[in-house]
N, C-alpha and C. Protein backbone atom coordinates (compact mmCIF):
# COMPACT_ATOMS: atom_id res chain seq x y z
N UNK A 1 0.84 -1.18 0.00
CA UNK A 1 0.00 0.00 0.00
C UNK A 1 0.89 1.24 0.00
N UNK A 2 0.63 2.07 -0.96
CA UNK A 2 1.86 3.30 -1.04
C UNK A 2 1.16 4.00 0.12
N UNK A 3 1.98 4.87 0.49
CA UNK A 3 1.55 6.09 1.55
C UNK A 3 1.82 7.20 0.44
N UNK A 4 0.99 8.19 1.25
CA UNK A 4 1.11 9.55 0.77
C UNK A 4 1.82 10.48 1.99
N UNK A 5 2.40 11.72 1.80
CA UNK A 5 3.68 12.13 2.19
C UNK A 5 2.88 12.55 3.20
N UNK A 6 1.23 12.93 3.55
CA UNK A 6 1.00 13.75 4.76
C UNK A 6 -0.11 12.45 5.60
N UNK A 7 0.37 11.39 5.13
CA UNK A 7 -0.62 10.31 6.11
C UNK A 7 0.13 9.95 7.19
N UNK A 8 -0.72 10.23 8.49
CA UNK A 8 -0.20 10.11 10.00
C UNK A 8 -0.60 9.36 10.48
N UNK A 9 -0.46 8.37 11.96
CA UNK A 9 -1.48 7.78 12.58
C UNK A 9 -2.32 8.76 13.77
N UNK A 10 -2.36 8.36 14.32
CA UNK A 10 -3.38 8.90 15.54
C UNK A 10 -2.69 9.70 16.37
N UNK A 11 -1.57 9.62 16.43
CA UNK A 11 -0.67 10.16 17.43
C UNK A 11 -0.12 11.23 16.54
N UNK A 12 0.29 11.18 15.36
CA UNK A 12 0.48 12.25 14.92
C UNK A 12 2.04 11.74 13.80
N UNK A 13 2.53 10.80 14.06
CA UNK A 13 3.58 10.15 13.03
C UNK A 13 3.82 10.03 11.82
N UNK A 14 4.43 10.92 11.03
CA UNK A 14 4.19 10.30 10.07
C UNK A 14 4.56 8.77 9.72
N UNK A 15 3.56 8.16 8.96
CA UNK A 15 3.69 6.69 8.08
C UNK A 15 5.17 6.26 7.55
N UNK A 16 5.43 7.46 6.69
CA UNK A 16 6.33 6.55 5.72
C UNK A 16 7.84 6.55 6.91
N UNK A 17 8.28 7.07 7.47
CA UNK A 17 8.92 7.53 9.06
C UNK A 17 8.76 6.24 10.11
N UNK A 18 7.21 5.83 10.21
CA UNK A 18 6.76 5.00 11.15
C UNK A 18 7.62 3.53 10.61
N UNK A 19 7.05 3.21 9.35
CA UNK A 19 7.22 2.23 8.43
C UNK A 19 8.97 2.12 8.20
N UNK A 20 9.06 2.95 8.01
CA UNK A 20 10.97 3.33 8.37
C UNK A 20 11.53 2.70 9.18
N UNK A 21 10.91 3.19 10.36
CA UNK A 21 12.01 2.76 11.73
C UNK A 21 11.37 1.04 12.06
N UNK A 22 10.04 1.05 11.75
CA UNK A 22 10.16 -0.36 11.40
C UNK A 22 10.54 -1.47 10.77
N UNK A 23 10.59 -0.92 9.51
CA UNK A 23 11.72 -1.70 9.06
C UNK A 23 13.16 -1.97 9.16
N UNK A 24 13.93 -0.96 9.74
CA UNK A 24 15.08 -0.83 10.06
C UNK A 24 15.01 -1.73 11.50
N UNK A 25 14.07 -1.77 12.38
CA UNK A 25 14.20 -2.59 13.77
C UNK A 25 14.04 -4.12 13.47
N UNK A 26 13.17 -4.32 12.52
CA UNK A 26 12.87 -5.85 11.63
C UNK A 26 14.35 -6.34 10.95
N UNK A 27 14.60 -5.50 10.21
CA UNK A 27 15.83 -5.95 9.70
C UNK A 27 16.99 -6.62 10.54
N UNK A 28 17.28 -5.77 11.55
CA UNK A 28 18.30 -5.93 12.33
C UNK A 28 19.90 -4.58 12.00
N UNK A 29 19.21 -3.74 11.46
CA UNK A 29 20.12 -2.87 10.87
C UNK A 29 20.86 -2.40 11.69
N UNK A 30 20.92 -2.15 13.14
CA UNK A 30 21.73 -1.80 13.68
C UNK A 30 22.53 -2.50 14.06
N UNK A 31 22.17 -3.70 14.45
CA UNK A 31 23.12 -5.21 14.84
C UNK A 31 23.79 -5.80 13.32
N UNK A 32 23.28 -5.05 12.16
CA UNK A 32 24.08 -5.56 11.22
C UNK A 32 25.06 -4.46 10.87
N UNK A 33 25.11 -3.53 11.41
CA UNK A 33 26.14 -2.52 11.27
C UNK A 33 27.18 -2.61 12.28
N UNK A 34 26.35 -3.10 13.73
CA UNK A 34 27.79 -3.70 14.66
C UNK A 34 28.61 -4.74 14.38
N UNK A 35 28.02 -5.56 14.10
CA UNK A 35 28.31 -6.84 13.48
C UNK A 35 29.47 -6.54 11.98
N UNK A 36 29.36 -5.63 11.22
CA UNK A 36 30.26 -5.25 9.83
C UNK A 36 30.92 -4.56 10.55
N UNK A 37 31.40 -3.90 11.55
CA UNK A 37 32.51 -3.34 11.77
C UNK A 37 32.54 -2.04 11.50
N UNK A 38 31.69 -1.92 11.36
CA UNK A 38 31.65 -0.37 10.07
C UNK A 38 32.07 0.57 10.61
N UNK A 39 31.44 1.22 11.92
CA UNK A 39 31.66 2.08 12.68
C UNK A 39 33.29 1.77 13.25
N UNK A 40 34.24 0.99 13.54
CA UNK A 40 35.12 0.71 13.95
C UNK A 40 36.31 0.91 13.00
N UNK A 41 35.59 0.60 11.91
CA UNK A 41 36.79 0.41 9.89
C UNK A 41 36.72 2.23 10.06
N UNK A 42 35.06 2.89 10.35
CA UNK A 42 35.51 4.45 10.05
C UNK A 42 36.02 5.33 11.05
N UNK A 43 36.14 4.65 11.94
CA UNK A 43 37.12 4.91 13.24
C UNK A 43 38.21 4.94 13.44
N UNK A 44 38.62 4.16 12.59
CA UNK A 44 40.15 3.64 12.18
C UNK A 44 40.73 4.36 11.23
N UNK A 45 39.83 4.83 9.87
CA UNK A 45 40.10 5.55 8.85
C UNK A 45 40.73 7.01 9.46
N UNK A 46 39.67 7.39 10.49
CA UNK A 46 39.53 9.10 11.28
C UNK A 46 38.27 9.71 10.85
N UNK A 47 37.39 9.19 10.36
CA UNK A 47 36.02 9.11 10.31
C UNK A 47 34.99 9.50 12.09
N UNK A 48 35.20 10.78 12.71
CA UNK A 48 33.78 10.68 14.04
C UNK A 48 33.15 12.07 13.50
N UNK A 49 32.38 12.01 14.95
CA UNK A 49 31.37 13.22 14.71
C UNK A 49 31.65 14.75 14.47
N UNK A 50 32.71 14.36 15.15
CA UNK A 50 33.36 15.87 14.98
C UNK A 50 34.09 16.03 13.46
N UNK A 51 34.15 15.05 12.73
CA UNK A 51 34.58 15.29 11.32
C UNK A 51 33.19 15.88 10.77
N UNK A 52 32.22 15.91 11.23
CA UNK A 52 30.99 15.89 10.16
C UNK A 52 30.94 17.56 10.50
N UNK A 53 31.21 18.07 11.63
CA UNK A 53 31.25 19.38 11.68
C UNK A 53 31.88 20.22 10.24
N UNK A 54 32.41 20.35 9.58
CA UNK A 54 32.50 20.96 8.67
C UNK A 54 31.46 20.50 7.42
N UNK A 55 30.28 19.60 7.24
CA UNK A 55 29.56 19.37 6.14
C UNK A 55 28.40 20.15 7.37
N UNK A 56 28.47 20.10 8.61
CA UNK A 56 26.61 20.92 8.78
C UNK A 56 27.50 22.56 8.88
N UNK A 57 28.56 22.78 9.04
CA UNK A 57 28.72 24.30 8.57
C UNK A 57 28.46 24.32 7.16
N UNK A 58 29.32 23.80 5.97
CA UNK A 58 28.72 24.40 4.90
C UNK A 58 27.44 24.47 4.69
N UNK A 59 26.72 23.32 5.33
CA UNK A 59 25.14 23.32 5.23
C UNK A 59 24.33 24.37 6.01
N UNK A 60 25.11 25.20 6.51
CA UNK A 60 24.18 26.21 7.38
C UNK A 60 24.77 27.15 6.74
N UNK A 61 26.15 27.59 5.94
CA UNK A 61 26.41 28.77 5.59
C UNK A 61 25.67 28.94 3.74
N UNK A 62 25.07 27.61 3.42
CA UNK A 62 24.46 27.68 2.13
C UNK A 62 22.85 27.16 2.17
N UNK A 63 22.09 28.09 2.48
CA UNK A 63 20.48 27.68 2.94
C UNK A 63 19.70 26.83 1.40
N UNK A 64 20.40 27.53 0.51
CA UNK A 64 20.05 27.19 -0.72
C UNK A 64 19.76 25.64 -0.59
N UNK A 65 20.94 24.67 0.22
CA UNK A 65 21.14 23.72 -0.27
C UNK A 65 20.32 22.65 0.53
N UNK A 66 19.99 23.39 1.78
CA UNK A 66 18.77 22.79 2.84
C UNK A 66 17.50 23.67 2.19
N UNK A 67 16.97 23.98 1.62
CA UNK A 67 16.05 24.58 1.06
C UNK A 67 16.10 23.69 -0.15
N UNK A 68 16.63 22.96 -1.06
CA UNK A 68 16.54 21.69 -2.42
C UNK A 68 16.21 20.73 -1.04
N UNK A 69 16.75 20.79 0.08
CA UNK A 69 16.48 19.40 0.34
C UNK A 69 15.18 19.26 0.96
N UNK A 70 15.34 19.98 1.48
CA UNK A 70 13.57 20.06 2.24
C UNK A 70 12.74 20.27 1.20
N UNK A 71 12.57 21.04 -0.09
CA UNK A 71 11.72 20.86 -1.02
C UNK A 71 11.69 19.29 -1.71
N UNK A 72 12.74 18.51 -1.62
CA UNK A 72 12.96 17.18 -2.03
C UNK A 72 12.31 15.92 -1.12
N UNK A 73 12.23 16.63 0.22
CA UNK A 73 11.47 15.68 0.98
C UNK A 73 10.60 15.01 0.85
N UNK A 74 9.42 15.58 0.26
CA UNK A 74 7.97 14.62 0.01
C UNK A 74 8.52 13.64 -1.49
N UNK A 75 9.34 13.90 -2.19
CA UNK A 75 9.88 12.87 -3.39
C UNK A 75 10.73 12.16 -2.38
N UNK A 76 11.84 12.41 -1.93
CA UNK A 76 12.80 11.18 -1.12
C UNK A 76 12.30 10.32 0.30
N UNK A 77 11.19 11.26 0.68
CA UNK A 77 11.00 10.37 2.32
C UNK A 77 10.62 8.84 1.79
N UNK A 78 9.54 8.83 0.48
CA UNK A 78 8.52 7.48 0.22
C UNK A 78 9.79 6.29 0.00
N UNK A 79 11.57 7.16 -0.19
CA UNK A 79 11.95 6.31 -0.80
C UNK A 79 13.33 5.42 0.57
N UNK A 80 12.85 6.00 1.86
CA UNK A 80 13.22 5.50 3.14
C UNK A 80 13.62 4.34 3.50
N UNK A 81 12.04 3.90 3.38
CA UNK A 81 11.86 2.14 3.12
C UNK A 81 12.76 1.21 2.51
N UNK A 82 12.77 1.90 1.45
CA UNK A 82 13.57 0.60 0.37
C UNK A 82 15.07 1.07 0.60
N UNK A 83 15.42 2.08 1.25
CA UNK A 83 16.62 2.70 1.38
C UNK A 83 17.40 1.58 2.48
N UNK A 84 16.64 1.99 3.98
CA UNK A 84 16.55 0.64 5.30
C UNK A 84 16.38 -0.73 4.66
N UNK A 85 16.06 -1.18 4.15
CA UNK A 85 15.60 -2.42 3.60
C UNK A 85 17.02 -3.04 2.95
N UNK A 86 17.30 -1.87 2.17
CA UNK A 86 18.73 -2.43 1.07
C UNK A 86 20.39 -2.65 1.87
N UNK A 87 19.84 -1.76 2.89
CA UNK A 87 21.18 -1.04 3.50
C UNK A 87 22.56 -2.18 4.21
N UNK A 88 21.21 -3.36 5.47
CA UNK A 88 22.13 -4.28 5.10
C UNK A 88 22.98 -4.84 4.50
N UNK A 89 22.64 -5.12 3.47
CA UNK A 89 23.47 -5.66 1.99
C UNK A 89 24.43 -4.68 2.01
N UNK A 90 24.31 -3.58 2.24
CA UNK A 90 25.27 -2.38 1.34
C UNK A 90 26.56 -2.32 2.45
N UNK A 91 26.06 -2.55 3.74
CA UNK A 91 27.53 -2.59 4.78
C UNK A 91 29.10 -3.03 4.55
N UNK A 92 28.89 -4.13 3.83
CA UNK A 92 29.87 -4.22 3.55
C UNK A 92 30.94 -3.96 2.96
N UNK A 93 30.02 -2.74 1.63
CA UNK A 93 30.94 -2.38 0.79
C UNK A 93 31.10 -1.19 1.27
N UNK A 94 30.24 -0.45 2.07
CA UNK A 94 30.49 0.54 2.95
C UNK A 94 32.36 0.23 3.54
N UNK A 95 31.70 -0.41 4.48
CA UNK A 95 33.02 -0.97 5.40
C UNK A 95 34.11 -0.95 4.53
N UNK A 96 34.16 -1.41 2.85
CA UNK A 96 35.61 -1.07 2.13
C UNK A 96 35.90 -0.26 1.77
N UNK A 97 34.72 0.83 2.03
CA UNK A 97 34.70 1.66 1.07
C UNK A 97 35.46 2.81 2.27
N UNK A 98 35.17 2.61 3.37
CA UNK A 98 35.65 3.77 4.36
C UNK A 98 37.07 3.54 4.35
N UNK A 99 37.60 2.36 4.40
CA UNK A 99 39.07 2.44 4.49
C UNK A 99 39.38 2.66 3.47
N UNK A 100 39.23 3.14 2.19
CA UNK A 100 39.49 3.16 0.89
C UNK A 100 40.27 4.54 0.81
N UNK A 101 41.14 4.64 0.60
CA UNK A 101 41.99 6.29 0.47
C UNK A 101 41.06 6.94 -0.45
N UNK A 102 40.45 8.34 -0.15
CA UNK A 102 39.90 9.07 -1.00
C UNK A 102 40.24 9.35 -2.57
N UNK A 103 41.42 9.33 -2.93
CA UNK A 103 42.35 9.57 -4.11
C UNK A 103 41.60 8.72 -4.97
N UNK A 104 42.32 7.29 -4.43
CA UNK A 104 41.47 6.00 -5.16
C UNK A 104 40.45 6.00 -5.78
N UNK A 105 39.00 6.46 -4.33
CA UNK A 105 37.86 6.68 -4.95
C UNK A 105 37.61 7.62 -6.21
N UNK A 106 38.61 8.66 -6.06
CA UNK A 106 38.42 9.56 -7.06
C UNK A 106 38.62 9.16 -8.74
N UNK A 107 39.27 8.03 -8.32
CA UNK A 107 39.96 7.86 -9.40
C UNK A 107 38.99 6.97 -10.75
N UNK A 108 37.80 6.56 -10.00
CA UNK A 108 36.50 6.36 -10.96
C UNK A 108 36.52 7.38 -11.62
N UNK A 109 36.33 8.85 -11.58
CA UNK A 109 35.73 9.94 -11.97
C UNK A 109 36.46 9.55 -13.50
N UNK A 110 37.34 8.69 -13.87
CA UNK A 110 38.48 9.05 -15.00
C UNK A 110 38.34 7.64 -15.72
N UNK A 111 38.18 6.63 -14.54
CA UNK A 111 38.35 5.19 -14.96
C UNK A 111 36.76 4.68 -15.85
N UNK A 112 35.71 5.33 -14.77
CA UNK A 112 34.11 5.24 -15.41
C UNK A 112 33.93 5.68 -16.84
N UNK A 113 34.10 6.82 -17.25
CA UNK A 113 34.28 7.50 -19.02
C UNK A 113 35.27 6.67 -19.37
N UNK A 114 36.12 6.63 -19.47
CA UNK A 114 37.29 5.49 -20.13
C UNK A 114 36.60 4.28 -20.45
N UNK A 115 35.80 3.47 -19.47
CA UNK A 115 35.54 2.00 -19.58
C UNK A 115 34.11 2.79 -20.71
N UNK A 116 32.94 3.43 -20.41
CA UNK A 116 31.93 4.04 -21.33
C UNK A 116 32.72 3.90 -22.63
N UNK A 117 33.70 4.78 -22.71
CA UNK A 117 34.38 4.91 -23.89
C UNK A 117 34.58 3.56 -24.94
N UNK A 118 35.61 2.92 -23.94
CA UNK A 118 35.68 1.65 -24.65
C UNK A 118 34.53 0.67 -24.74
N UNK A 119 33.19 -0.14 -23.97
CA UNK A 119 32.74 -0.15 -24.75
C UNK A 119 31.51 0.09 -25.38
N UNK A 120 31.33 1.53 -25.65
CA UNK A 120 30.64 2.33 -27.05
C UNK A 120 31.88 1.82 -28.09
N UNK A 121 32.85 1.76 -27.94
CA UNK A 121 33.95 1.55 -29.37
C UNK A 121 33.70 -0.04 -29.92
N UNK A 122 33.73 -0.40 -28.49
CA UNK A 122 33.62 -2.09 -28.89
C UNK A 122 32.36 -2.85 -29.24
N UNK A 123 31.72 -2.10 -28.97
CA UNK A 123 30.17 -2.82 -29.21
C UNK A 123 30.41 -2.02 -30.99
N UNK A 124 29.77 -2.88 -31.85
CA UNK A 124 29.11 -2.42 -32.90
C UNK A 124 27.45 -1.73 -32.73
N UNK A 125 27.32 -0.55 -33.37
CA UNK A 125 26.08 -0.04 -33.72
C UNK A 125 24.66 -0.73 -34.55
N UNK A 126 25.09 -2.00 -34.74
CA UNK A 126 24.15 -2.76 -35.75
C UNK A 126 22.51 -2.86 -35.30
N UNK A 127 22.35 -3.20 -33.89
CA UNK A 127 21.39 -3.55 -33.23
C UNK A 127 21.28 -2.60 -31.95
N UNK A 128 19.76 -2.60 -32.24
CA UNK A 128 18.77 -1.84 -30.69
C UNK A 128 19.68 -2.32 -29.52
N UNK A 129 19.84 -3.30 -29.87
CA UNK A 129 20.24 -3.98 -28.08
C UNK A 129 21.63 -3.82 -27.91
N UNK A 130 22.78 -3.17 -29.14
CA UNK A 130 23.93 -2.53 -28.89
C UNK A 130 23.78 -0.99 -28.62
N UNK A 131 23.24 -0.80 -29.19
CA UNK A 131 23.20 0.83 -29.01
C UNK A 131 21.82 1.03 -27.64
N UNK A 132 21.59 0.22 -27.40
CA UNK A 132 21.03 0.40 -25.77
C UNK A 132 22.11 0.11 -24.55
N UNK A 133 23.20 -1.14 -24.82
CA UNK A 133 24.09 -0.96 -24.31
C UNK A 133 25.11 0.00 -23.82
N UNK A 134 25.32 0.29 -25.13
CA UNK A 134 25.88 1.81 -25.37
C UNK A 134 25.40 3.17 -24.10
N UNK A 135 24.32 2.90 -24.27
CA UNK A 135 23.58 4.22 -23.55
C UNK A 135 23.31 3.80 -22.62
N UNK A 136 23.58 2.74 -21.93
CA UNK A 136 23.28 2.26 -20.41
C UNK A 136 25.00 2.49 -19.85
N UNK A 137 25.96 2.16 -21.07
CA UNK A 137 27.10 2.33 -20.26
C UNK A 137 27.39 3.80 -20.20
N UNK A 138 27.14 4.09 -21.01
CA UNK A 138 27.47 5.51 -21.19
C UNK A 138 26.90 6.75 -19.93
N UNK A 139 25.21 6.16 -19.09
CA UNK A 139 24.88 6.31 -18.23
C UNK A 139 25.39 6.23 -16.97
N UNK A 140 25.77 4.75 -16.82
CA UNK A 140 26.51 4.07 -15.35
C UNK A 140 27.93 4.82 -15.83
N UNK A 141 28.47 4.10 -15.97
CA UNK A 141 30.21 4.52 -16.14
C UNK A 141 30.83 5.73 -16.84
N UNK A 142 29.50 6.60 -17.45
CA UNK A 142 30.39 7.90 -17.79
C UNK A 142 29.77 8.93 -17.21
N UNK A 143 28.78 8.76 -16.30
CA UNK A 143 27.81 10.01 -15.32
C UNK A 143 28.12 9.68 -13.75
N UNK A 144 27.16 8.44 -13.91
CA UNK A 144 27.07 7.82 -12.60
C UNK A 144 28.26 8.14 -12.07
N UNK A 145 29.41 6.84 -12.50
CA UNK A 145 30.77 6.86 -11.70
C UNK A 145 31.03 7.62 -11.43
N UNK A 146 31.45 8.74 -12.21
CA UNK A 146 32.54 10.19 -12.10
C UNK A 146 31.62 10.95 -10.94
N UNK A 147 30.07 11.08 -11.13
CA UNK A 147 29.18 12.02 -9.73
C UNK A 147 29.51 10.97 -8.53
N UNK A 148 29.60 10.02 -8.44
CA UNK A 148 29.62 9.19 -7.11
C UNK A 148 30.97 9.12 -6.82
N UNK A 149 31.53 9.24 -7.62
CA UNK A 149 33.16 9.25 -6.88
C UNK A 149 33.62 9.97 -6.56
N UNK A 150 33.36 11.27 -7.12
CA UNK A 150 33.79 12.87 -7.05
C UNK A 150 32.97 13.06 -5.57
N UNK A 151 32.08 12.82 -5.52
CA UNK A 151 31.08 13.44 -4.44
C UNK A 151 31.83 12.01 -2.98
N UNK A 152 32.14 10.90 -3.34
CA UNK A 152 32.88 9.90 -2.41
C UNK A 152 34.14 10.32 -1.64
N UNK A 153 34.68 11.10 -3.16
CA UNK A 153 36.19 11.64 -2.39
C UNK A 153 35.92 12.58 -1.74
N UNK A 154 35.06 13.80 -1.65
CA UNK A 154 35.06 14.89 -1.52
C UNK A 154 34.39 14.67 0.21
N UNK A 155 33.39 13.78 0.41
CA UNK A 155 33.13 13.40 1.59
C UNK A 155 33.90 12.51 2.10
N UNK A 156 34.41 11.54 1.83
CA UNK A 156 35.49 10.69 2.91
C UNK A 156 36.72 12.21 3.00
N UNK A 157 37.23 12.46 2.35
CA UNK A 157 37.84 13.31 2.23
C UNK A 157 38.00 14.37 3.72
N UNK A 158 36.61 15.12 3.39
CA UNK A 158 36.49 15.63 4.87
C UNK A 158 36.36 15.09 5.84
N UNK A 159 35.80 13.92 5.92
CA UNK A 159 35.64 13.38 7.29
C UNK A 159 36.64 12.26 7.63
N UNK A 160 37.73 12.70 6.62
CA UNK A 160 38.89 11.98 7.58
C UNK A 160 40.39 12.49 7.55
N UNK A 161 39.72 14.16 7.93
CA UNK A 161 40.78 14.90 8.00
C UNK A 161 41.56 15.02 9.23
């Protein structure tokens, strides 16, 4: 049953929030995050709270950018659920991903277009289902990568200064 962004229960909760933290307590998400080490791998890196202090200053010295996000809310809250749900799974690569030297990460931004590159070259144009290839790699590995890595380095980066 989808929810809509202003359905509450009785008490006043929102749903998709309620449904959230329920699923995250069902899962076991917090015992699967103790359990991966995660917090300990970004501990180790130089990853704490006091690193995050410089991402809520820029976020308070640029309203602009909490103003996209709060207008983004009623599109991203519905997408919570499946966010908690996936996250398990994702710990682990988390966990490699924190000890991962920022540089490294960066280094998709160059490696993602390169691999796009090659293969759009290598696929022939003959068929729908090459030239859909084409534009799926060209999607993942020449957008995707380079925004997720750039934006990877730039946050491990700070928070393990």
């Amino acid at each position: 049953m989808p929810f809509e962004i202003a359905e509450v229960d009785s008490i006043g909760n929102n749903l998709i929030v309620k449904k959230s933290l329920a699923t995250a307590q069902s899962s076991g998400l917090l015992t699967s995050v103790y359990e991966s080490g995660l917090l300990s791998k970004a501990q180790a890196a130089g990853v704490s709270l006091s690193s995050l202090e410089p991402l809520l200053k820029l976020a308070s010295e640029n309203p602009d950018v909490l103003l996209l996000l709060e207008s983004a809310g009623p599109d991203v809250l519905p997408l919570l659920p499946t966010v908690l749900s996936a996250a398990p799974k994702a710990l682990p690569i988390l966990g490699a991903l924190v000890g991962t030297p920022p540089p490294l990460i960066a280094s998709g931004a160059v490696l993602g277009p390169a691999a796009a590159f090659a293969i759009a070259n290598a696929l022939p144009d003959d068929s729908v289902v090459s030239v859909a290839l084409q534009v799926v790699a060209a999607g993942i590995l020449g957008v995707a990568v380079p925004g997720i890595s750039l934006v990877g380095y730039k946050v491990l980066g700070d928070l393990t200064k």
